[in-house]
N, C-alpha and C. Protein backbone atom coordinates (compact mmCIF):
# COMPACT_ATOMS: atom_id res chain seq x y z
N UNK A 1 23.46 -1.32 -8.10
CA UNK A 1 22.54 -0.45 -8.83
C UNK A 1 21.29 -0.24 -8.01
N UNK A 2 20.94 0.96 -7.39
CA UNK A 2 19.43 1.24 -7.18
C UNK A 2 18.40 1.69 -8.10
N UNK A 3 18.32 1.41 -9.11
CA UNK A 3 17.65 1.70 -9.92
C UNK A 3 16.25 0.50 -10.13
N UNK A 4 15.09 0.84 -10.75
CA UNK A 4 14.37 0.37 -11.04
C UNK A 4 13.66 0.49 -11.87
N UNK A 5 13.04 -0.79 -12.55
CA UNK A 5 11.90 -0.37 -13.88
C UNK A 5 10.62 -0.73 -13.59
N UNK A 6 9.87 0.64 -14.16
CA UNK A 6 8.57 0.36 -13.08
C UNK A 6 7.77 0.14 -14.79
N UNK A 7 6.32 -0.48 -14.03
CA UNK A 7 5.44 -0.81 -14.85
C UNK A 7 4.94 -0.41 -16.12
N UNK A 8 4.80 1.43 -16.08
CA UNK A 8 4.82 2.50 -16.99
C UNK A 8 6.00 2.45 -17.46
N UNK A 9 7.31 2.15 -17.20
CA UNK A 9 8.13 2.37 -17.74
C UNK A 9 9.28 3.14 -17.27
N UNK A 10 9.18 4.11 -16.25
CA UNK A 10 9.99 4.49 -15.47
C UNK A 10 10.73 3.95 -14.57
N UNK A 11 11.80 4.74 -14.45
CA UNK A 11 13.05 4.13 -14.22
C UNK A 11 13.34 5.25 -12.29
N UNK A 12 13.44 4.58 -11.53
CA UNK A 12 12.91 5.29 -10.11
C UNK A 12 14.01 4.62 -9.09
N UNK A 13 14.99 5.13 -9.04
CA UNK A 13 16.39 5.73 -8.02
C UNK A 13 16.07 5.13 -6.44
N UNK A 14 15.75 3.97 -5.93
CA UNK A 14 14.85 3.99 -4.65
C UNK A 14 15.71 4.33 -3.48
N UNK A 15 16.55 4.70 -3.75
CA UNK A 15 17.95 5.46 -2.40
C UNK A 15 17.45 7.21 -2.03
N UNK A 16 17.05 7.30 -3.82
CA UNK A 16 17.02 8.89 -3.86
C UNK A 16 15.35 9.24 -4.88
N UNK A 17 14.26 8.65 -4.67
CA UNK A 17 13.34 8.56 -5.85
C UNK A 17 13.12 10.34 -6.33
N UNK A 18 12.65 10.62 -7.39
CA UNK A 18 12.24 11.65 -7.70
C UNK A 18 10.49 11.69 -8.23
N UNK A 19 10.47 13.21 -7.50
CA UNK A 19 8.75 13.18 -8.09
C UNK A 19 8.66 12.97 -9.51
N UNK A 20 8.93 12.94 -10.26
CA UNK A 20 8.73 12.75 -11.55
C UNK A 20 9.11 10.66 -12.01
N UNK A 21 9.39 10.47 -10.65
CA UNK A 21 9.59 9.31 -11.12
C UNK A 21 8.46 8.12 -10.54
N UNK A 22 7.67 9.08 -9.75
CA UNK A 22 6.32 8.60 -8.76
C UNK A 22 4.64 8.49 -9.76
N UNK A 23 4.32 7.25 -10.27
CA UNK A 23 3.44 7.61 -11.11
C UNK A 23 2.51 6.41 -10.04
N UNK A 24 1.04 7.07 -10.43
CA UNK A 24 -0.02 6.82 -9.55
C UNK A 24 -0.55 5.09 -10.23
N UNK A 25 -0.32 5.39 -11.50
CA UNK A 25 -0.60 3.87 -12.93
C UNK A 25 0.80 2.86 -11.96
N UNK A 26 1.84 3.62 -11.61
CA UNK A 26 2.69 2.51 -10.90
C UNK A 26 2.19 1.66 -9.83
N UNK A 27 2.08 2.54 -8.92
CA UNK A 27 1.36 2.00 -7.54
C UNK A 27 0.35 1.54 -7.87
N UNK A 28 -0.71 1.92 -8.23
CA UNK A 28 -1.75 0.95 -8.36
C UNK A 28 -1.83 -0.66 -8.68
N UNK A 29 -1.05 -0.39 -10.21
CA UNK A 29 -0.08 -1.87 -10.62
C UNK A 29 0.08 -2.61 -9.70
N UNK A 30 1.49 -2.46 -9.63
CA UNK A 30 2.40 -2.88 -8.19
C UNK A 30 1.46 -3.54 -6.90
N UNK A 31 0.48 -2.32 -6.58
CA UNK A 31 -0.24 -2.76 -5.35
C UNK A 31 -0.90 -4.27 -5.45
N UNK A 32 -1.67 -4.09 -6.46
CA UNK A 32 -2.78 -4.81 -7.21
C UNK A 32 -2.17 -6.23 -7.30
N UNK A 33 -0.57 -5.98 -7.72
CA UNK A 33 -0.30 -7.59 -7.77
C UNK A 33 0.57 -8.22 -6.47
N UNK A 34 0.74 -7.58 -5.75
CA UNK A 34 1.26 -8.31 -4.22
C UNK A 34 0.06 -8.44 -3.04
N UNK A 35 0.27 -9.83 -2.84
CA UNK A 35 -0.81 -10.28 -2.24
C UNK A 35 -0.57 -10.11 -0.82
N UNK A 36 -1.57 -9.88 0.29
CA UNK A 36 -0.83 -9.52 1.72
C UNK A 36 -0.42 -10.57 2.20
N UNK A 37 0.18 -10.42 3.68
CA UNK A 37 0.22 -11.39 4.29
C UNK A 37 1.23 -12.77 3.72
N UNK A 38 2.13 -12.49 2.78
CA UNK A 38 3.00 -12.53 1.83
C UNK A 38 2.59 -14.45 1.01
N UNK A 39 1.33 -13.47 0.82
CA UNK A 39 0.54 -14.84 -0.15
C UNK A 39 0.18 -15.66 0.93
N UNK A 40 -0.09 -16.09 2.04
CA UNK A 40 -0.93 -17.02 3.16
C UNK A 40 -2.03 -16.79 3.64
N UNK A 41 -2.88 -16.35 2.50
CA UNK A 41 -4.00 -16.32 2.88
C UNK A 41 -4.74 -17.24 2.29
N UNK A 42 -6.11 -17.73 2.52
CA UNK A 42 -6.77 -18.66 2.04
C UNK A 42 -7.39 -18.01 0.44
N UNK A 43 -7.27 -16.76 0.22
CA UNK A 43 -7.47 -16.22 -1.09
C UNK A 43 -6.89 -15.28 -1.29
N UNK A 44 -6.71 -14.57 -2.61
CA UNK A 44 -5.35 -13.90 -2.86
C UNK A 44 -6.72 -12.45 -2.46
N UNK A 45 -5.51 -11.60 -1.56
CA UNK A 45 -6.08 -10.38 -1.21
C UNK A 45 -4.83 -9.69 -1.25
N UNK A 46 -5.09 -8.36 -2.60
CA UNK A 46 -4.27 -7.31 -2.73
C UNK A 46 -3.63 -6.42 -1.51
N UNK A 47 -2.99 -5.72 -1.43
CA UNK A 47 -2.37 -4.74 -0.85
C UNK A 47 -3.15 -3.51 -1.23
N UNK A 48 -3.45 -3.39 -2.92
CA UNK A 48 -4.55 -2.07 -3.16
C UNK A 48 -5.94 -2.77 -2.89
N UNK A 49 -6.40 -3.32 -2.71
CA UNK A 49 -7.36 -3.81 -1.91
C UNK A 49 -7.51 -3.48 -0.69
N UNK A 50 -6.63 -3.73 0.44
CA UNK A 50 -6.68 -3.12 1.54
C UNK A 50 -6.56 -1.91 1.51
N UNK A 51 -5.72 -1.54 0.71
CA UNK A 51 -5.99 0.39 1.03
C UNK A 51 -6.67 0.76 0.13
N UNK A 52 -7.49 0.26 -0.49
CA UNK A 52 -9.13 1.60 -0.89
C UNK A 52 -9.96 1.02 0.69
N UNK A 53 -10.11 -0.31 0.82
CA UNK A 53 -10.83 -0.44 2.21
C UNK A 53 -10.50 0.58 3.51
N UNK A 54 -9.32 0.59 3.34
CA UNK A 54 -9.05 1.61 4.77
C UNK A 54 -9.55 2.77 4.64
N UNK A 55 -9.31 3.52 3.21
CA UNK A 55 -9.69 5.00 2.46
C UNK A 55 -10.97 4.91 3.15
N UNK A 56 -12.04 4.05 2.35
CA UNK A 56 -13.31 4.05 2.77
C UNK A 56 -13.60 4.17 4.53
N UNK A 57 -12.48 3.59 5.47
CA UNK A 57 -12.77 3.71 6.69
C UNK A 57 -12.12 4.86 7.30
N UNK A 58 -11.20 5.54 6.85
CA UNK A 58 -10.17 6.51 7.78
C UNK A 58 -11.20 8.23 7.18
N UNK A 59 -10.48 9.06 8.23
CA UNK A 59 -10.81 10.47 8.17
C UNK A 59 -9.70 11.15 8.04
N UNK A 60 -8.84 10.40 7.16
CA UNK A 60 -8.01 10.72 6.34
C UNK A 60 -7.97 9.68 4.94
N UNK A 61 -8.92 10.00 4.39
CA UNK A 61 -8.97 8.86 2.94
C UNK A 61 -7.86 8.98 2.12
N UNK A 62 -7.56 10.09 1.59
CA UNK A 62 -5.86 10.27 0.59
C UNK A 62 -4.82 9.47 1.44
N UNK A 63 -4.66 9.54 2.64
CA UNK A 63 -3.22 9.14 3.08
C UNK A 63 -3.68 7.84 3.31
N UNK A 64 -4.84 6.83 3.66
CA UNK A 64 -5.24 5.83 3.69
C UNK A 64 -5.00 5.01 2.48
N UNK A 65 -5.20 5.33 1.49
CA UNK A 65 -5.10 5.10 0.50
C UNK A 65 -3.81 4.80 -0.14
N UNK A 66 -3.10 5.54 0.36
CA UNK A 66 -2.06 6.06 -0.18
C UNK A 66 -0.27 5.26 0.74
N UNK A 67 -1.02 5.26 1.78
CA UNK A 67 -0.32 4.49 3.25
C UNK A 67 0.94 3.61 2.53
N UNK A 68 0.49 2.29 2.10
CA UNK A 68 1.16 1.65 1.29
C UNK A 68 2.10 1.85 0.17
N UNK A 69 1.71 2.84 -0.43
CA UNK A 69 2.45 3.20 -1.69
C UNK A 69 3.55 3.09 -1.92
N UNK A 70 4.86 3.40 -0.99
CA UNK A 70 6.37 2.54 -1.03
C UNK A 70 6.37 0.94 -1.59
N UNK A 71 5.38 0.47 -0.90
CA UNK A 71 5.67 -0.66 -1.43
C UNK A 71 5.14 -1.36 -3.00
N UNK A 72 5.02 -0.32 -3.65
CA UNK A 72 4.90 -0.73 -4.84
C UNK A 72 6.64 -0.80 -5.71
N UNK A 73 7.59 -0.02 -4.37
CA UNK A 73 8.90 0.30 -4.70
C UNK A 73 9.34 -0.27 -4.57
N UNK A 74 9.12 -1.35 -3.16
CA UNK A 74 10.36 -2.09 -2.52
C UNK A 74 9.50 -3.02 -1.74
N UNK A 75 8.09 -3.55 -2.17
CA UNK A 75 7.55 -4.18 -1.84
C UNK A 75 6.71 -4.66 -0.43
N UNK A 76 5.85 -5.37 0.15
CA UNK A 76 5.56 -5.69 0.77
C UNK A 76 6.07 -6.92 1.82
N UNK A 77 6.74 -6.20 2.60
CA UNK A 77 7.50 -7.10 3.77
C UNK A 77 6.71 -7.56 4.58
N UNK A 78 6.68 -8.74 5.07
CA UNK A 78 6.33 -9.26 6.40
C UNK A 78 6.29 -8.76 7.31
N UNK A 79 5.30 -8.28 8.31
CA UNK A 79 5.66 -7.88 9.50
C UNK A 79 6.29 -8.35 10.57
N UNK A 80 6.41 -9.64 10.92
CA UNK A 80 7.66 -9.58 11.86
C UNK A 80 9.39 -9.89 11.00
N UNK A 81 9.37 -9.35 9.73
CA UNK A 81 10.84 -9.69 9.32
C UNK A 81 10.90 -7.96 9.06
N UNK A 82 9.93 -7.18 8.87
CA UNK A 82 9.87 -6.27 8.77
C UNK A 82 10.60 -5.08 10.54
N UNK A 83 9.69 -6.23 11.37
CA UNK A 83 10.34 -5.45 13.09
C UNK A 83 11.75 -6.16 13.12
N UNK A 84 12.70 -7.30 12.71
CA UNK A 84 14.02 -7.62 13.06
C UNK A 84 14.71 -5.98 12.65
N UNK A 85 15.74 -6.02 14.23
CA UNK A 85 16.53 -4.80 14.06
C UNK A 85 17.62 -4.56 12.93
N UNK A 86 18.09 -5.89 12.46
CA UNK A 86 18.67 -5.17 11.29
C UNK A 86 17.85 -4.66 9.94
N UNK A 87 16.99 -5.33 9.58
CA UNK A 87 15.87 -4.96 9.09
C UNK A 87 15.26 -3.97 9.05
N UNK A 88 14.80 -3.69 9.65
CA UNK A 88 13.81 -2.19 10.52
C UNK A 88 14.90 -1.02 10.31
N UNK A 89 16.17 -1.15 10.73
CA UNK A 89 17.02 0.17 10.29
C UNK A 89 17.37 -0.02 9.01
N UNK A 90 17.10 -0.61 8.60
CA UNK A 90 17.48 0.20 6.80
C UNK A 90 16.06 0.06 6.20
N UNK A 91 14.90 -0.63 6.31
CA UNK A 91 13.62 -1.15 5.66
C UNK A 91 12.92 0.37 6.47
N UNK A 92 12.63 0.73 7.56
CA UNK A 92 11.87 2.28 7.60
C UNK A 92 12.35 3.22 7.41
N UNK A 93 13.49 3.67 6.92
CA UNK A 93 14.03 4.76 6.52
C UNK A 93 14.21 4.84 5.28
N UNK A 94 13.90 3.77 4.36
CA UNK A 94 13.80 3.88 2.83
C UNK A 94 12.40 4.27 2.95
N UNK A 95 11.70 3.35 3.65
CA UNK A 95 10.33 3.56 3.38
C UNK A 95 9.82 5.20 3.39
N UNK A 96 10.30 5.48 5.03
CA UNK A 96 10.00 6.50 4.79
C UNK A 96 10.25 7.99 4.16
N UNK A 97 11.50 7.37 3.25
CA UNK A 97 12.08 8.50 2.35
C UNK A 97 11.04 8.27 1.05
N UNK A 98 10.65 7.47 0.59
CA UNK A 98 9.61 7.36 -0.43
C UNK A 98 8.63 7.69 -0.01
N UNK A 99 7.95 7.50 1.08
CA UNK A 99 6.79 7.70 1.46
C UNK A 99 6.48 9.35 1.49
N UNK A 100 7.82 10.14 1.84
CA UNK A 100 7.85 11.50 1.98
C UNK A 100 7.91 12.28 0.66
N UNK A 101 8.53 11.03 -0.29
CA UNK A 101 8.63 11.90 -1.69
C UNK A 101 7.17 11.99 -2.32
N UNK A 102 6.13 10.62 -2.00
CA UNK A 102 5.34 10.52 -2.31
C UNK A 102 3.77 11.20 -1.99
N UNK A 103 4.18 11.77 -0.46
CA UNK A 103 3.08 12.34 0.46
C UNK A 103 3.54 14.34 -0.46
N UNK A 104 4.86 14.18 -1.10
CA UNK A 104 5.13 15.82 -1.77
C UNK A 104 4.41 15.48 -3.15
N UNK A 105 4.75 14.30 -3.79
CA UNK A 105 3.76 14.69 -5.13
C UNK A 105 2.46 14.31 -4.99
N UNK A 106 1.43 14.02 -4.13
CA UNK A 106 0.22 13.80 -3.85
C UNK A 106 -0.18 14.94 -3.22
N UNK A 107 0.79 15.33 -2.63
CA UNK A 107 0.47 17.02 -2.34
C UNK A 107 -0.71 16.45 -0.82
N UNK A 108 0.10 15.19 0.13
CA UNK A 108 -0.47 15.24 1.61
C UNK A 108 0.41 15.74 2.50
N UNK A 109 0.04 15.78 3.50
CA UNK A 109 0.87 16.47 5.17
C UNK A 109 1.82 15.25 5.19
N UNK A 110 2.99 16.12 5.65
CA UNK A 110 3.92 14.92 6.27
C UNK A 110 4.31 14.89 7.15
N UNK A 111 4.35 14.56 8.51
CA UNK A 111 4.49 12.64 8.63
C UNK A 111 2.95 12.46 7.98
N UNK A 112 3.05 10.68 7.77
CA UNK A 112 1.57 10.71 7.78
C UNK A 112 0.68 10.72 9.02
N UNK A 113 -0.42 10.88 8.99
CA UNK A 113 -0.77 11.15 10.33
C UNK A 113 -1.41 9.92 11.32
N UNK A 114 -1.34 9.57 12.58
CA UNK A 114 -1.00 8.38 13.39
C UNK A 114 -2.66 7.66 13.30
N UNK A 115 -3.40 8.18 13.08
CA UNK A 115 -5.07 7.65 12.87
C UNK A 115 -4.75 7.10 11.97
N UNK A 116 -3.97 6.96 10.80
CA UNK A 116 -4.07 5.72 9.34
C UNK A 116 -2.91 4.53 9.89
N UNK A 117 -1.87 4.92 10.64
CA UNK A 117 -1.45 3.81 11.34
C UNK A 117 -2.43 2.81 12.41
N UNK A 118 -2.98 3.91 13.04
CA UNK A 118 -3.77 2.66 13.79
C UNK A 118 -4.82 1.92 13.27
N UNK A 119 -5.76 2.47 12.27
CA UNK A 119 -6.70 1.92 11.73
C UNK A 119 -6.44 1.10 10.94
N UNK A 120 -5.08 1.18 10.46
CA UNK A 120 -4.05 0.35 9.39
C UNK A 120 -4.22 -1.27 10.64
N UNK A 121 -3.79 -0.95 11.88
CA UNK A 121 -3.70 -2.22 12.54
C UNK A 121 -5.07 -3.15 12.56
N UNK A 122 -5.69 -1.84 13.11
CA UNK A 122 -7.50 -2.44 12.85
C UNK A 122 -7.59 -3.44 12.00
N UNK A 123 -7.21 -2.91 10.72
CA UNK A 123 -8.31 -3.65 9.96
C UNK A 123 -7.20 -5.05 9.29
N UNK A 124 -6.06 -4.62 9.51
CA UNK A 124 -4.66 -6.02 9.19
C UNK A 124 -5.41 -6.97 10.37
N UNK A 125 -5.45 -6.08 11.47
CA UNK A 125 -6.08 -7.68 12.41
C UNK A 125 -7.33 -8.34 12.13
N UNK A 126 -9.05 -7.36 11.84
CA UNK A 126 -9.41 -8.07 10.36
C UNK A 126 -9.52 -8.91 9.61
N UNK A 127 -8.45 -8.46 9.00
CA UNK A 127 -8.31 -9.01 7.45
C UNK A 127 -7.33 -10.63 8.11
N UNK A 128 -6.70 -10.47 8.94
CA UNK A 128 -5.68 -11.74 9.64
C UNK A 128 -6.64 -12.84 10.06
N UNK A 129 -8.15 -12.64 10.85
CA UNK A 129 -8.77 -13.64 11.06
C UNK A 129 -9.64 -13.88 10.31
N UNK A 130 -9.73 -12.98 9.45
CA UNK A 130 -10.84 -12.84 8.41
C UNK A 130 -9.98 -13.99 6.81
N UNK A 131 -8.76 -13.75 6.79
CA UNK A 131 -8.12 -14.64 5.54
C UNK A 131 -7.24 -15.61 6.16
N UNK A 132 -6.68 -15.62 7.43
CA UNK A 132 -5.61 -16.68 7.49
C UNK A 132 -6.48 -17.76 8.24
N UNK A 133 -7.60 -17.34 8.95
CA UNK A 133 -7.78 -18.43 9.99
C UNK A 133 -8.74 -19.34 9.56
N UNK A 134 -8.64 -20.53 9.32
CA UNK A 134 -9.73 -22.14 8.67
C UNK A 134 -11.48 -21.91 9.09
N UNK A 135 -11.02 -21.57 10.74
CA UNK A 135 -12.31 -21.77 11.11
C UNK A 135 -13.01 -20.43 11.55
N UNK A 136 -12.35 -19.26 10.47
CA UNK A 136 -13.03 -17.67 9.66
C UNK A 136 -14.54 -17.71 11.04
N UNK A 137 -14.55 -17.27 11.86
CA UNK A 137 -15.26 -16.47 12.74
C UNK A 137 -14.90 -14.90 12.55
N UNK A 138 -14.66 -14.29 11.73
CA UNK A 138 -14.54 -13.21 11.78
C UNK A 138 -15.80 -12.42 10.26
N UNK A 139 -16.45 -11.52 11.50
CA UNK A 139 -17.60 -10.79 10.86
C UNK A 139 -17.01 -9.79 9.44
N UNK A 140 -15.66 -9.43 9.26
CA UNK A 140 -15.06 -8.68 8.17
C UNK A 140 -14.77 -10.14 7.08
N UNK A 141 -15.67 -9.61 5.87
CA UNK A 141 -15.24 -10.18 4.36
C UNK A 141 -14.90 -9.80 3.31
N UNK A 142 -13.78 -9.32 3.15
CA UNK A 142 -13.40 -8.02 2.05
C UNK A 142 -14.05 -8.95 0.68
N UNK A 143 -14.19 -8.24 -0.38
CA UNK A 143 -14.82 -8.60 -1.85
C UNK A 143 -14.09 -9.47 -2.13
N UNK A 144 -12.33 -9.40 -1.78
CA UNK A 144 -11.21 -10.36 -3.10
C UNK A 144 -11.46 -10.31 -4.55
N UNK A 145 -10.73 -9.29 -4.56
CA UNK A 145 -10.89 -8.54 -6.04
C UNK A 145 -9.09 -9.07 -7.33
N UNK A 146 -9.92 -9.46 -7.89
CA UNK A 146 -8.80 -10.23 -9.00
C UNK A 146 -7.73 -8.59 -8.90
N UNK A 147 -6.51 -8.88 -9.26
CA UNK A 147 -5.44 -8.25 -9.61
C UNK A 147 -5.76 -6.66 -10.37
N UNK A 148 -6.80 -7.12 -11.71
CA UNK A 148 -7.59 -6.62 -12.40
C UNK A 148 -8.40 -5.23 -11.47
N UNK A 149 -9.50 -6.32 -11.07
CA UNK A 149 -10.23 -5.63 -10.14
C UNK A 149 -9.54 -4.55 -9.30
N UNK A 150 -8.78 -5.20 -8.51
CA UNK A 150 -8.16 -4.21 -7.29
C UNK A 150 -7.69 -2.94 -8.07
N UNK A 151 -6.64 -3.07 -9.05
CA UNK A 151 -5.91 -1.97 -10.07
C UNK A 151 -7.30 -1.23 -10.35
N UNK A 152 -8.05 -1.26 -10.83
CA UNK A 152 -9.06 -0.84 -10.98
C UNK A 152 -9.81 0.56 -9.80
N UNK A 153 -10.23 -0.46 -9.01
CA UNK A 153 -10.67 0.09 -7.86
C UNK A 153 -9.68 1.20 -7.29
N UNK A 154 -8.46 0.82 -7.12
CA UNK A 154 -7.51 1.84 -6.65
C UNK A 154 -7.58 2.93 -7.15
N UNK A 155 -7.86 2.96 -8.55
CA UNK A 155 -7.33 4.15 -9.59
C UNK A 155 -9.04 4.57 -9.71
N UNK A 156 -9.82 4.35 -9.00
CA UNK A 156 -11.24 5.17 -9.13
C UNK A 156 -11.13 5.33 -7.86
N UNK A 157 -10.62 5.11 -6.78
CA UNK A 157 -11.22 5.33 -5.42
C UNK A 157 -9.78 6.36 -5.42
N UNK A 158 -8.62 6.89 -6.14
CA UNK A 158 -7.34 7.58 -6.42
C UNK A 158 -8.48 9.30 -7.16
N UNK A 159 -9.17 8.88 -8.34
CA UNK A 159 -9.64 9.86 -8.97
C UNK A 159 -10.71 10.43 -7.81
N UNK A 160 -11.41 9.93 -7.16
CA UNK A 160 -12.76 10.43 -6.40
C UNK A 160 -11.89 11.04 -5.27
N UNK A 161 -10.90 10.81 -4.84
CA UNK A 161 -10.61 11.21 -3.64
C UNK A 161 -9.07 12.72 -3.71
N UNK A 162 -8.86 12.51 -5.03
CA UNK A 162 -7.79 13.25 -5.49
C UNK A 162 -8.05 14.55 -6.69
N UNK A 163 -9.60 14.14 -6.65
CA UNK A 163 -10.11 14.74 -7.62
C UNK A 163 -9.22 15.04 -8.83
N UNK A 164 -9.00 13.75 -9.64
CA UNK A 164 -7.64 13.79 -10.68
C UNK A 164 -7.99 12.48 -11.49
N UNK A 165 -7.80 12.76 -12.85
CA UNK A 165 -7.37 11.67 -13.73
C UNK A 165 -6.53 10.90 -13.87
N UNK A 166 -6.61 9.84 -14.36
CA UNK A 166 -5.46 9.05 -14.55
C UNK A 166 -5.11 8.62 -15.83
């Protein structure tokens, strides 16, 4: 079965998703409760946490924001289990079939564009010495915003930048 039950309540096909099955109350959710770095950090730091931070840094804020959003589908993988080759061929081509359904109902350019990938690395490296490392020499301190919080933040830094309700 590829099927799934999302937070709102929808039910979202992740082989084949449909725009109508892409709700913004999902992702935010979703984001809000997977922690990066797959929970090893010295404090729990969201996934929508990092992407309103990036929003705020990229010159592309919607797709910054937005970057992540698959993985409110199919979650937040590890990055190096994420690069193993069997992995990587079936884990970026889902991704990026959601990501494409999702960049059509947000109504962004697709591909996404390569400035939110790199700044994406920026600030993961960051956020890596900034939460994993004991002896934290690193000048970046994101807020660490409860579950709450982050959902929150997402879905106002979603309305200001999408000019849209939720």
């Amino acid at each position: 079965m590829n099927r799934m039950l999302t937070y709102t309540g929808l039910e979202v096909d992740i082989q084949n998703p449909a725009l109508e099955s892409i709700c913004i109350e999902d992702i935010a959710h979703s984001l809000s409760q997977q922690c990066r770095f797959t929970g090893h950090t010295s404090e729990f730091y969201s996934v929508a946490e990092h992407c309103v931070l990036l929003s705020e840094r990229s010159s592309y804020p919607k797709w910054a924001l937005m970057h992540d959003a698959a993985e409110a589908y199919i979650s937040d993988i590890a990055t190096p289990v994420k690069h193993l080759p069997k992995v990587h061929n079936v884990i970026r081509p889902l991704e990026n079939k959601i990501l494409a359904v999702i960049a059509e109902k947000f109504d962004l350019p697709w591909p996404m564009p390569e400035e939110v990938h790199q700044l994406d690395k920026l600030l993961g490296d960051s956020e890596f010495y900034s939460l994993m490392h004991k002896d934290n020499a690193s000048d970046f301190h994101p807020p660490l915003w409860t579950p709450r919080e982050a959902r929150t933040m997402f879905l106002i830094e979603y309305e200001r930048l999408f000019n849209a309700r939720t």
